[in-house]
C-alpha atoms as a PDB file:
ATOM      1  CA  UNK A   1     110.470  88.980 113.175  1.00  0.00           C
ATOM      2  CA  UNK A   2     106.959  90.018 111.438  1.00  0.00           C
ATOM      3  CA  UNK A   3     105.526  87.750 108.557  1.00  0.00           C
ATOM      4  CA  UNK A   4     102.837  87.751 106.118  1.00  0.00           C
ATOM      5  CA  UNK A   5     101.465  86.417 103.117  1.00  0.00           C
ATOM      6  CA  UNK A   6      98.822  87.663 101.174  1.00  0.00           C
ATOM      7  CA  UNK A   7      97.232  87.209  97.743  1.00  0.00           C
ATOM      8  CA  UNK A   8      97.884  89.298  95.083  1.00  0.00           C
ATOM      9  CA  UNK A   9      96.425  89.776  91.780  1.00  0.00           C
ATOM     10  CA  UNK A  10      99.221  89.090  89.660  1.00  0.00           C
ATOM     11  CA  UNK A  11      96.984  89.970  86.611  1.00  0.00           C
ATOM     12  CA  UNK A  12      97.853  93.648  86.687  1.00  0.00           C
ATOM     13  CA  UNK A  13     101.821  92.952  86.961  1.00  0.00           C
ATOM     14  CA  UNK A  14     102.147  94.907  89.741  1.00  0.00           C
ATOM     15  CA  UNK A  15     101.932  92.666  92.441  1.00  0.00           C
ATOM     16  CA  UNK A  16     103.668  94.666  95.241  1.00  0.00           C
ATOM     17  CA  UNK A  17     104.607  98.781  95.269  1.00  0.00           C
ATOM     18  CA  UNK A  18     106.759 101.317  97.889  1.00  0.00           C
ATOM     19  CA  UNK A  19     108.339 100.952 100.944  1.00  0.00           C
ATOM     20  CA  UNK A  20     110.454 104.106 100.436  1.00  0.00           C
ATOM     21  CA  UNK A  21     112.502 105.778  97.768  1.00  0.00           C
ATOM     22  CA  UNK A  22     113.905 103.344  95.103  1.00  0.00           C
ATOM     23  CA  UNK A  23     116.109 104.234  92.596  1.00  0.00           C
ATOM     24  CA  UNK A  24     114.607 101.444  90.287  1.00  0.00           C
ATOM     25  CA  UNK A  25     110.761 100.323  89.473  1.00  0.00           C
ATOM     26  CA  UNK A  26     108.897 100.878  92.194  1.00  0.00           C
ATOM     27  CA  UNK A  27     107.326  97.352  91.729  1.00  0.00           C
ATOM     28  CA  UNK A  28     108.761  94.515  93.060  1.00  0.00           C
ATOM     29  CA  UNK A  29     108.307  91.937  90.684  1.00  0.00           C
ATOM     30  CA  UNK A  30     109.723  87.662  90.685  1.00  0.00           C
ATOM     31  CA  UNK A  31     111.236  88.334  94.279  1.00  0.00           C
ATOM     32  CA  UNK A  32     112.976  85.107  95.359  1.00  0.00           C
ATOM     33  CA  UNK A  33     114.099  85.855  98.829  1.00  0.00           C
ATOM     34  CA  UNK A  34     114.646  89.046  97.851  1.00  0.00           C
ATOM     35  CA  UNK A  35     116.556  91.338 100.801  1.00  0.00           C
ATOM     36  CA  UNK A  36     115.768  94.995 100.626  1.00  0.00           C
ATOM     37  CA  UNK A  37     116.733  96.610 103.424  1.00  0.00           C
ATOM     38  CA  UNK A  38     115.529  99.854 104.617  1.00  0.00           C
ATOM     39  CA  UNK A  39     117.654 102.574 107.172  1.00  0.00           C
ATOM     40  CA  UNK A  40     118.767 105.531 106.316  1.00  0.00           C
ATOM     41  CA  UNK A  41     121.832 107.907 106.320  1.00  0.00           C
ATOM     42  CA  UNK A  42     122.752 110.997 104.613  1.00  0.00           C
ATOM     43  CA  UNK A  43     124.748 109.368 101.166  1.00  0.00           C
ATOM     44  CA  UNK A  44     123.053 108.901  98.107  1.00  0.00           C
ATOM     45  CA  UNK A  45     120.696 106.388  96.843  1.00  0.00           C
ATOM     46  CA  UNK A  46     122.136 103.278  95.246  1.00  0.00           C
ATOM     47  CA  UNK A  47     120.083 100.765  93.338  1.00  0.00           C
ATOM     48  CA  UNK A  48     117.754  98.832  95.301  1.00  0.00           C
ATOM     49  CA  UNK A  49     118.308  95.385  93.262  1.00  0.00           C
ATOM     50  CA  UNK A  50     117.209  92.833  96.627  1.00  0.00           C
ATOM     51  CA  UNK A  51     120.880  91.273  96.215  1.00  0.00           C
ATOM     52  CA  UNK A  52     122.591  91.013  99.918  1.00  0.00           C
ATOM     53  CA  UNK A  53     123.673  93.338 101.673  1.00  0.00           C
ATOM     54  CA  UNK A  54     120.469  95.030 101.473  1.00  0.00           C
ATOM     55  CA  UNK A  55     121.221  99.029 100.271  1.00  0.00           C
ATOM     56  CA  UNK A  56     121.010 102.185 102.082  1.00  0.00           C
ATOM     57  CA  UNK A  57     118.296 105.105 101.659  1.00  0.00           C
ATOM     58  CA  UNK A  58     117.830 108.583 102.103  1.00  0.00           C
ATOM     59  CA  UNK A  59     114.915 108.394 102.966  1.00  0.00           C
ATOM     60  CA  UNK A  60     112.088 105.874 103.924  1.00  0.00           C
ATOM     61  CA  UNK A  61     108.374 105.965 104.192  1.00  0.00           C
ATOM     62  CA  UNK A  62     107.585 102.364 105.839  1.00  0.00           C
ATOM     63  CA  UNK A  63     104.555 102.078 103.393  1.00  0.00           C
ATOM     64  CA  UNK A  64     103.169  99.732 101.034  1.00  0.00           C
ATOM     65  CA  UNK A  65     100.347  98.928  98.451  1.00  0.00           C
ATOM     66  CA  UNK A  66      99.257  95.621  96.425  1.00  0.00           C
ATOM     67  CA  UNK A  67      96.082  94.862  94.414  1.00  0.00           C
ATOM     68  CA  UNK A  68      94.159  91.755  96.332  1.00  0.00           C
ATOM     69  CA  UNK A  69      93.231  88.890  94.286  1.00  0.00           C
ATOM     70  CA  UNK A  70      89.404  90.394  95.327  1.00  0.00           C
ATOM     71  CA  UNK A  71      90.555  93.372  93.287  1.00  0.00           C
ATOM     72  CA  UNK A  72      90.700  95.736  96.785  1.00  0.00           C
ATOM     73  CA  UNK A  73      93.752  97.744  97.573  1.00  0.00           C
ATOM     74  CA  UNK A  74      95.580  97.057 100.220  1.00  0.00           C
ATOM     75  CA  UNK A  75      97.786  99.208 101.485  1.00  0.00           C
ATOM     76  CA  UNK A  76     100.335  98.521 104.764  1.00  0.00           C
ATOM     77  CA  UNK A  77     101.816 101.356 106.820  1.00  0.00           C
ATOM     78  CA  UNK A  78     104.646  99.618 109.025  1.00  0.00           C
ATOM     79  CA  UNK A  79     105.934 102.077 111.514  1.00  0.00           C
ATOM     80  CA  UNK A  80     109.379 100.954 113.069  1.00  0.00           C
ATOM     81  CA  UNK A  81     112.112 103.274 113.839  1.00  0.00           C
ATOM     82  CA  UNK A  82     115.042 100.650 113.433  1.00  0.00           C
ATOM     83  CA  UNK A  83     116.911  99.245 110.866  1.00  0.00           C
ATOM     84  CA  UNK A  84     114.777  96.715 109.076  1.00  0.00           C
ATOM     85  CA  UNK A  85     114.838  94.547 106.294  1.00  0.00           C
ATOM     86  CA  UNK A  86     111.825  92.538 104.121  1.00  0.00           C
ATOM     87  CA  UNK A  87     112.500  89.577 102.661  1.00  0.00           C
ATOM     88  CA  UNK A  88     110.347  89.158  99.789  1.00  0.00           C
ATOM     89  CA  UNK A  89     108.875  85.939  98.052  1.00  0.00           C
ATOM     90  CA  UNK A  90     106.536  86.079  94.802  1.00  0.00           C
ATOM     91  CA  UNK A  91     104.641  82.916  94.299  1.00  0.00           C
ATOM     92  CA  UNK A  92     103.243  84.026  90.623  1.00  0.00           C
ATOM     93  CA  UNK A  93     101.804  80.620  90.516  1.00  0.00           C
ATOM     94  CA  UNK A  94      99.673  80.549  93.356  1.00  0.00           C
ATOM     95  CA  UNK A  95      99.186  84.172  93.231  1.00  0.00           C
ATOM     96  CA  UNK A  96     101.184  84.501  96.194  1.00  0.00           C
ATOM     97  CA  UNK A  97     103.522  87.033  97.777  1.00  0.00           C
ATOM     98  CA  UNK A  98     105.226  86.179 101.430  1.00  0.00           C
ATOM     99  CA  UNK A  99     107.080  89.665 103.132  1.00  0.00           C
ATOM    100  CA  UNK A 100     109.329  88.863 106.313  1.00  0.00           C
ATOM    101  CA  UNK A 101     110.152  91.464 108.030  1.00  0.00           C
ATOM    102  CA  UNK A 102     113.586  91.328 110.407  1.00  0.00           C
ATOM    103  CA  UNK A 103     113.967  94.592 112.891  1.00  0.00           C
ATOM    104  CA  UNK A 104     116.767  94.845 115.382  1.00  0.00           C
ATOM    105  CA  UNK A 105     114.668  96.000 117.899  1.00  0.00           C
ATOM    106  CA  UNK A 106     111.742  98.685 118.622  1.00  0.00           C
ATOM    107  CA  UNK A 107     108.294  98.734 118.420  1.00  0.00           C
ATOM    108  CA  UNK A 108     106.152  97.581 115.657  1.00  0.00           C
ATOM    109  CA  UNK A 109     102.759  99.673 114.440  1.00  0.00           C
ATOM    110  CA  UNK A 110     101.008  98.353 111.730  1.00  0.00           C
ATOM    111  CA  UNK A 111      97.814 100.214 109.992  1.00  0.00           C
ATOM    112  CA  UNK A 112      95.594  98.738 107.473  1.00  0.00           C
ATOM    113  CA  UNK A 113      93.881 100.326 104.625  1.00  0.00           C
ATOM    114  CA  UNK A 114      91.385  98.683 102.479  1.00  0.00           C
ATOM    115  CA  UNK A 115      90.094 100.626  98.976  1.00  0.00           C
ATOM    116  CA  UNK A 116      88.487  99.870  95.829  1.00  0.00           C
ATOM    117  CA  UNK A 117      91.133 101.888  93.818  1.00  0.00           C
ATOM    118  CA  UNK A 118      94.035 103.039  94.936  1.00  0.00           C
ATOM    119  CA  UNK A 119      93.546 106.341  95.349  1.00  0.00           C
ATOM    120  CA  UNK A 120      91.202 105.800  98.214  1.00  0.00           C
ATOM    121  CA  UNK A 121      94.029 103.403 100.133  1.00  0.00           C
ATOM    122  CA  UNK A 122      96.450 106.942  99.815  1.00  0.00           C
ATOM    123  CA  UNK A 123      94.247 109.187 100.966  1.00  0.00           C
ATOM    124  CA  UNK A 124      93.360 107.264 103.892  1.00  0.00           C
ATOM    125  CA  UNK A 125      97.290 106.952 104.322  1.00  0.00           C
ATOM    126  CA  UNK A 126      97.324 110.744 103.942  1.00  0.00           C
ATOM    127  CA  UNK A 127      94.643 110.997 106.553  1.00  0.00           C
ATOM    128  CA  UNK A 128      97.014 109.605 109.264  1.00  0.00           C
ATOM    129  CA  UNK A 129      99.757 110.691 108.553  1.00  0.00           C
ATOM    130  CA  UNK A 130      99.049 114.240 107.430  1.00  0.00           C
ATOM    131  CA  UNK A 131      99.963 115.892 104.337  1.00  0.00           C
ATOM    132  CA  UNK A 132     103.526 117.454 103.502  1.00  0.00           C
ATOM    133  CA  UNK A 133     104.700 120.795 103.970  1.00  0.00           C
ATOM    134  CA  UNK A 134     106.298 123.701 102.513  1.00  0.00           C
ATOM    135  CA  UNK A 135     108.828 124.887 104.090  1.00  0.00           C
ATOM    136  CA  UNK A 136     109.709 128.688 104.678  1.00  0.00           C
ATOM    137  CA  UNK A 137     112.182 129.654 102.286  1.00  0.00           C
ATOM    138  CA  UNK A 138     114.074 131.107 105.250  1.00  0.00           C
ATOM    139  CA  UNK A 139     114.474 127.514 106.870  1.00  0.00           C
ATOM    140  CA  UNK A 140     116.867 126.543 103.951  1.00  0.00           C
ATOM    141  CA  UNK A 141     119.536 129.059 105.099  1.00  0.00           C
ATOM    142  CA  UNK A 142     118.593 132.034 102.171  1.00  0.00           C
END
């Protein structure tokens, strides 16, 4: 199990954004042990709503972004290869958001990235990980 708790600035109302493809807002707003789990399978993508059981992606990029209470970005790439879910606690009060992290096993790399927009915290993301690619049309069978 991973944990953290940071403070957000809950002045711009988006406290915390990503961790993968989400079929709603990509802001996770008044999260009250909120389970969103992310794996991923070949079957379409079902509302991510943080009721249990936690819901299946296509896809997942283990990354994501919050506005510190310094005004900073912040952004978190969390590299795990196993099923994992986050358990997610707002604190609007105290400006306060808590993510717990449960894996069933692996190895956990975390990365850190620190900007004064956010903009800056992507492309530093981008730096790491590379940007996408195109792939030849003849790779998709034509």
């Amino acid at each position: 199990m991973d944990s953290g708790i940071f403070t957000a600035n809950y002045d711009n109302g988006k406290p915390l954004m990503g961790m993968g493809e989400r079929a709603g807002s990509i802001f996770y707003k008044n999260e009250v042990g909120g389970i969103h789990s992310r794996y991923t399978f070949d079957q379409a993508n079902p509302i991510d709503d943080g009721k249990p059981p936690g819901r299946n992606f296509y896809g997942y990029q283990p990354f994501y972004a919050f506005q510190a209470s310094t005004k900073d970005w912040v952004g978190v790439f969390d590299i795990n290869s196993y099923a994992t879910d986050y358990i997610l606690y707002s604190d609007i009060g105290n400006n306060q958001t808590q993510i717990h992290k449960i894996a069933i096993g692996g190895t956990i790399n975390k990365f850190f990235f620190v900007g004064t927009k956010i903009d800056d915290v992507i492309k530093k993301y981008q730096r790491l990980v590379g940007m996408p690619t195109v792939p030849p049309l003849w790779a998709f069978g034509w």
